[in-house]
Structure formats: C-alpha cells, structure tokens
N, C-alpha and C. Protein backbone atom coordinates (compact mmCIF):
# COMPACT_ATOMS: atom_id res chain seq x y z
N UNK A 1 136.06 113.10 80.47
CA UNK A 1 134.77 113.48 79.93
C UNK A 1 134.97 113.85 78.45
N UNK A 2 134.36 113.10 77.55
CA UNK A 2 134.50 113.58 76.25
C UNK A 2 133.02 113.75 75.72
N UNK A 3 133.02 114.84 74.93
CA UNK A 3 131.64 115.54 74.00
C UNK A 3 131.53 114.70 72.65
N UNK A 4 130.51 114.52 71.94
CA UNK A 4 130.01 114.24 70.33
C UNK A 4 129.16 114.74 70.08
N UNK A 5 129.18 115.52 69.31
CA UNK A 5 128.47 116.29 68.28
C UNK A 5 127.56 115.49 68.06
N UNK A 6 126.02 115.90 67.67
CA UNK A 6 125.16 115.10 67.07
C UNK A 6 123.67 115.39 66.69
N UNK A 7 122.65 115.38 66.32
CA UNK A 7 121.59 116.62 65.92
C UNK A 7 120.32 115.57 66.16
N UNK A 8 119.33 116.57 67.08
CA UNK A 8 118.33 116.13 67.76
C UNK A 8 117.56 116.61 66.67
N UNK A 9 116.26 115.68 66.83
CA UNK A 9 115.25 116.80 65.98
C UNK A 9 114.09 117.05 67.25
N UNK A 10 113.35 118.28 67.08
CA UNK A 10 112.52 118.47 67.88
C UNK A 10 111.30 118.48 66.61
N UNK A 11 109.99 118.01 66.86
CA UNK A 11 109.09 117.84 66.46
C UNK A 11 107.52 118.52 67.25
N UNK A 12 107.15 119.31 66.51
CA UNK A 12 105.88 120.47 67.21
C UNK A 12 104.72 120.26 66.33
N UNK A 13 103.68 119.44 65.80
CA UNK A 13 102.75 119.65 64.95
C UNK A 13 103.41 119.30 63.74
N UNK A 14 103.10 119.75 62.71
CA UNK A 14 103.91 119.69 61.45
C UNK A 14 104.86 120.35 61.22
N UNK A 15 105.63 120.63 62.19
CA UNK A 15 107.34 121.51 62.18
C UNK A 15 108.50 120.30 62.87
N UNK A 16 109.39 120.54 61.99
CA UNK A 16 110.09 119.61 62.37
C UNK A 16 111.65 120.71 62.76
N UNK A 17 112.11 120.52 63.73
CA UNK A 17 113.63 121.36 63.61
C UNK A 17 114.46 120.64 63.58
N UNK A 18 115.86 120.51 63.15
CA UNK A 18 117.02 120.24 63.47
C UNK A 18 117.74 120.69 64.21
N UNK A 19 117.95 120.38 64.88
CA UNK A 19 119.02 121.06 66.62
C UNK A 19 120.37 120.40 66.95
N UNK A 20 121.46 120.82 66.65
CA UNK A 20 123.21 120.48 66.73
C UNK A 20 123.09 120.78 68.39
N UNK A 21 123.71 119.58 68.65
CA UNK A 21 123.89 119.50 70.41
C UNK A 21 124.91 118.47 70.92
N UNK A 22 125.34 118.78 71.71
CA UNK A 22 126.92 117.98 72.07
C UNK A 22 126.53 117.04 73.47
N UNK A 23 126.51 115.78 73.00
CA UNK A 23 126.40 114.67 74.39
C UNK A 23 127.55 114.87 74.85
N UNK A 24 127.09 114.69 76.20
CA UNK A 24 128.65 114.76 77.26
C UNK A 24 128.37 113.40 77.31
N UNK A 25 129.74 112.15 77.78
CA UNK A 25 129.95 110.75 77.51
C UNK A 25 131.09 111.46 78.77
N UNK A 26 130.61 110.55 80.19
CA UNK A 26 131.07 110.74 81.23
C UNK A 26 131.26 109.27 82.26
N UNK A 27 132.24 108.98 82.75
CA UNK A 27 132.13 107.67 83.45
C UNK A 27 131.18 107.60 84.43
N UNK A 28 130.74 106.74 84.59
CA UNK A 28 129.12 106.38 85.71
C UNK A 28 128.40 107.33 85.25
N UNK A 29 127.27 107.21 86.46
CA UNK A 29 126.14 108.20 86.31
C UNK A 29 125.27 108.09 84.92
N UNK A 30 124.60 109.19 84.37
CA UNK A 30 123.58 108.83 83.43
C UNK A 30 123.98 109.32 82.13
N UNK A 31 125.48 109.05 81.59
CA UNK A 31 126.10 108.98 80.30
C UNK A 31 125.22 108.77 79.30
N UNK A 32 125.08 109.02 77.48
CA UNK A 32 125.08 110.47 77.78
C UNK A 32 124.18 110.81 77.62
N UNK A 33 124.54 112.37 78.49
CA UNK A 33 123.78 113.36 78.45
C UNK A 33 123.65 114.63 77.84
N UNK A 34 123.11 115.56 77.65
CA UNK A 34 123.63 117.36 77.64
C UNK A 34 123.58 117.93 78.36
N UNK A 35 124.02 119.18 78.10
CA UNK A 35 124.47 120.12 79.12
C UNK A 35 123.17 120.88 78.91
N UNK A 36 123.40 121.79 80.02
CA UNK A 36 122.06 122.90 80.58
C UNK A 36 121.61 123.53 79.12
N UNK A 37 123.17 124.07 78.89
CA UNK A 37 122.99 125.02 77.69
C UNK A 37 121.75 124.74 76.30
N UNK A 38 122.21 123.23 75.98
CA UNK A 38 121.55 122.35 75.38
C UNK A 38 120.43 122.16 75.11
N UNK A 39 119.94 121.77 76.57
CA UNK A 39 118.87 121.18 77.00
C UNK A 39 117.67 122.33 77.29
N UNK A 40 118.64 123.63 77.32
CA UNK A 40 117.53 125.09 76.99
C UNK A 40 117.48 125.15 75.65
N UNK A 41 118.28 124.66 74.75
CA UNK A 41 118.39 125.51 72.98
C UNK A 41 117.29 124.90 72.52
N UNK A 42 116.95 123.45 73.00
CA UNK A 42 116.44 122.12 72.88
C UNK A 42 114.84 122.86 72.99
N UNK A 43 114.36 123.29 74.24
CA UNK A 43 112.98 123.62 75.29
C UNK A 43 112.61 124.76 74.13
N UNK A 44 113.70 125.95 73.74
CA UNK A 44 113.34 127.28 73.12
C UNK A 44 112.81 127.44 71.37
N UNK A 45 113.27 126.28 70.79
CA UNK A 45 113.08 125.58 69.85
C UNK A 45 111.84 125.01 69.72
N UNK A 46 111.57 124.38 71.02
CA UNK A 46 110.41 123.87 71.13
C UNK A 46 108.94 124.46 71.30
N UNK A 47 109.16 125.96 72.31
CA UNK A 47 108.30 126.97 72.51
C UNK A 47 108.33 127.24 71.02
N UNK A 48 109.37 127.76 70.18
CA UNK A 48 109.05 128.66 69.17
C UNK A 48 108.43 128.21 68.12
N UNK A 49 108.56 126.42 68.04
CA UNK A 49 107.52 125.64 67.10
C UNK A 49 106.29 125.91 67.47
N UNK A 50 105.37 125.71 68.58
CA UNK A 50 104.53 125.84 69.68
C UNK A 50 103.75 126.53 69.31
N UNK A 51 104.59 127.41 69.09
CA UNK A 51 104.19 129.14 69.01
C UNK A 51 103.68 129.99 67.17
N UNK A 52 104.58 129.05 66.96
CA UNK A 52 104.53 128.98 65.00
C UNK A 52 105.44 129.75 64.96
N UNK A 53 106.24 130.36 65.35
CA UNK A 53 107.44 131.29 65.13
C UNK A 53 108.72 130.39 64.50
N UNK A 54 108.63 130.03 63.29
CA UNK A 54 109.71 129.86 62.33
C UNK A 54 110.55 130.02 61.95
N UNK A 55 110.43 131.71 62.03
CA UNK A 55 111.80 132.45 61.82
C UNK A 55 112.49 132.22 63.23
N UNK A 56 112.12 132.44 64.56
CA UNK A 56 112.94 132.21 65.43
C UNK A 56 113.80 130.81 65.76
N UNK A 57 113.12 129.78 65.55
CA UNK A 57 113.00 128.52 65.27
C UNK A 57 114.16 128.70 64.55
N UNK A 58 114.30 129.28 63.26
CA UNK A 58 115.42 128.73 62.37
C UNK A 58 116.41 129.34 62.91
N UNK A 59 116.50 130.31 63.79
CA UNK A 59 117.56 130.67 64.46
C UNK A 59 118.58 129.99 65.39
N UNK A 60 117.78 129.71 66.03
CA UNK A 60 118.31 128.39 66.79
C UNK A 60 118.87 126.81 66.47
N UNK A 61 118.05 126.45 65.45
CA UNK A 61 117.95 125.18 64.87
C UNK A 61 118.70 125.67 63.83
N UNK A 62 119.44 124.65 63.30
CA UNK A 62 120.09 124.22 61.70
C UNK A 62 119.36 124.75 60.66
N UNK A 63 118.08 123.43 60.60
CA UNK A 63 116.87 123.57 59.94
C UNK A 63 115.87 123.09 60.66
N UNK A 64 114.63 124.13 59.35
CA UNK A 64 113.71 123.56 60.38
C UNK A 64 112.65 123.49 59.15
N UNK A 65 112.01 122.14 59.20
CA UNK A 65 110.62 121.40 57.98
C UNK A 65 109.65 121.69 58.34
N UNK A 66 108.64 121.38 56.83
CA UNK A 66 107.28 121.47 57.42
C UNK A 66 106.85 119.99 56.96
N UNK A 67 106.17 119.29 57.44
CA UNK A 67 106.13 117.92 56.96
C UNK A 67 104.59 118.00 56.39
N UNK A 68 104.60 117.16 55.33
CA UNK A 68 103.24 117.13 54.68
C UNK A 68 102.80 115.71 54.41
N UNK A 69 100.99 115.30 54.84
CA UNK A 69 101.09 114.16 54.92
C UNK A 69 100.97 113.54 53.05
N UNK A 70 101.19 112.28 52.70
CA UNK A 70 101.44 112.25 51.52
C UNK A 70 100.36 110.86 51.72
N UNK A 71 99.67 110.93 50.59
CA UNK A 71 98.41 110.14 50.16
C UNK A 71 98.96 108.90 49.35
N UNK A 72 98.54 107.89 49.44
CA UNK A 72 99.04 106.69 48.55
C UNK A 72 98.07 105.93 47.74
C-alpha cells in the first residue's frame, strides 16, 4: 500500500479551499482512495465554506479563495 500526497479543492459558492490529502494506491478494490481521516478534513471544510466561516476554513485547508466573476 503506498500514499501520494496531492491537494483537492473543495468549492462552496464563491469560496474555493485548498485541501492537502494523501490517496492510498492499494492493489484491487477501489484504488485510489482516502482515508476516513481525509475524507472528514474534506466534509469539515466543506460545512465551514457553507457556513461562511473562513477563518475556520483556512484552518483546515492550505488556502482558501474567493473567486470573482470577471466581465469581458
């Protein structure tokens, strides 16, 4: 079983986070995947966009954007 590093983004409205999370790369079965741990940092990130809580958000996450739409 080997792990890779690699960064999800979670997306809530106009918040964007960056989230560092480790695929597990496992023979058979549904390779890859994450772990529990993960796959909660992933959900809590997601409430706290949800929620507009930013500061918590950046706690968890790397970073975290606000995206703005841009006119052409």
């Amino acid at each position: 079983m080997n792990t890779k590093a690699t960064k999800k983004l979670v997306r809530e409205g106009d918040l964007v986070a960056e989230v560092e999370v480790n695929l597990v790369e496992a023979e058979g079965g549904w390779a890859p995947y994450l772990s529990r741990d993960d796959a909660n940092k992933l959900d809590d990130v997601r409430d706290a966009l949800r929620a507009g809580d930013v500061k918590r958000a950046s706690t968890l996450a790397s970073r975290v954007y606000r995206l703005t739409p841009v006119t052409a």
